[in-house]
Protein backbone atom coordinates (compact mmCIF):
# COMPACT_ATOMS: atom_id res chain seq x y z
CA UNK A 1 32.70 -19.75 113.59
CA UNK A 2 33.15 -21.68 110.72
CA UNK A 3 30.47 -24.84 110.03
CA UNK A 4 32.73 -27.77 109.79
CA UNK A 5 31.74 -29.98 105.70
CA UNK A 6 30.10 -26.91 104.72
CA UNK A 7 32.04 -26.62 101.48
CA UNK A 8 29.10 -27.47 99.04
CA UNK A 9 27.79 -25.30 96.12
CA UNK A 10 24.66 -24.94 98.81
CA UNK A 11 24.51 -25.74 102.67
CA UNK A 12 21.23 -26.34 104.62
CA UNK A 13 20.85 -25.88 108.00
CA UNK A 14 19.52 -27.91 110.86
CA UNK A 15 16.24 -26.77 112.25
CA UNK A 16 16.37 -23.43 113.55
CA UNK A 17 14.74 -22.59 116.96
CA UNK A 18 13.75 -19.57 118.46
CA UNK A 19 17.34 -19.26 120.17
CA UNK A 20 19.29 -19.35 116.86
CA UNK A 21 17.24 -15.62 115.67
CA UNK A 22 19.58 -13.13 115.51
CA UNK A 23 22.65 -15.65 114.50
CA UNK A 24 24.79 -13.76 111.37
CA UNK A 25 25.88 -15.92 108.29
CA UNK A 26 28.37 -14.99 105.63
CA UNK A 27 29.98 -17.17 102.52
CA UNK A 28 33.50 -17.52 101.90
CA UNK A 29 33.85 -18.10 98.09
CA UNK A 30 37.15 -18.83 97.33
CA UNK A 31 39.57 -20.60 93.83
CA UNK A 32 42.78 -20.38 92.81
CA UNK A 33 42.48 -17.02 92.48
CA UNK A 34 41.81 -15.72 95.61
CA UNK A 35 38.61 -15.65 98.06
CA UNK A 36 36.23 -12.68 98.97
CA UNK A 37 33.53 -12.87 101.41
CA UNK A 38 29.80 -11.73 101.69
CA UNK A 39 27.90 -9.37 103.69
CA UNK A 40 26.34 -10.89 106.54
CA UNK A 41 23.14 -12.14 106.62
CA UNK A 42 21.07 -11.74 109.78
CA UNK A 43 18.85 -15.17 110.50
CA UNK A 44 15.35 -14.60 112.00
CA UNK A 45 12.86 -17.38 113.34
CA UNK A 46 9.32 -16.41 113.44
């Protein structure tokens, strides 16, 4: 799902509760170019 106004040079998140662990993240980096995407990144809450 794609965070709606995320489309910064760096996003932070609201506070993450135990429920969010687990959630996966990538980046879409895109220009005229083209776009290519990152790995995911796995979020954990301690």
């Amino acid at each position: 799902m794609n965070i709606t106004g995320a489309t910064k040079a760096s996003y932070t998140t609201p506070p993450a509760t135990l429920a969010d662990s687990g959630s996966l993240f990538a980046v879409i980096v895109s220009n005229s170019v083209g776009s290519v995407t990152s790995n995911n990144a796995t979020l954990t809450v301690q």
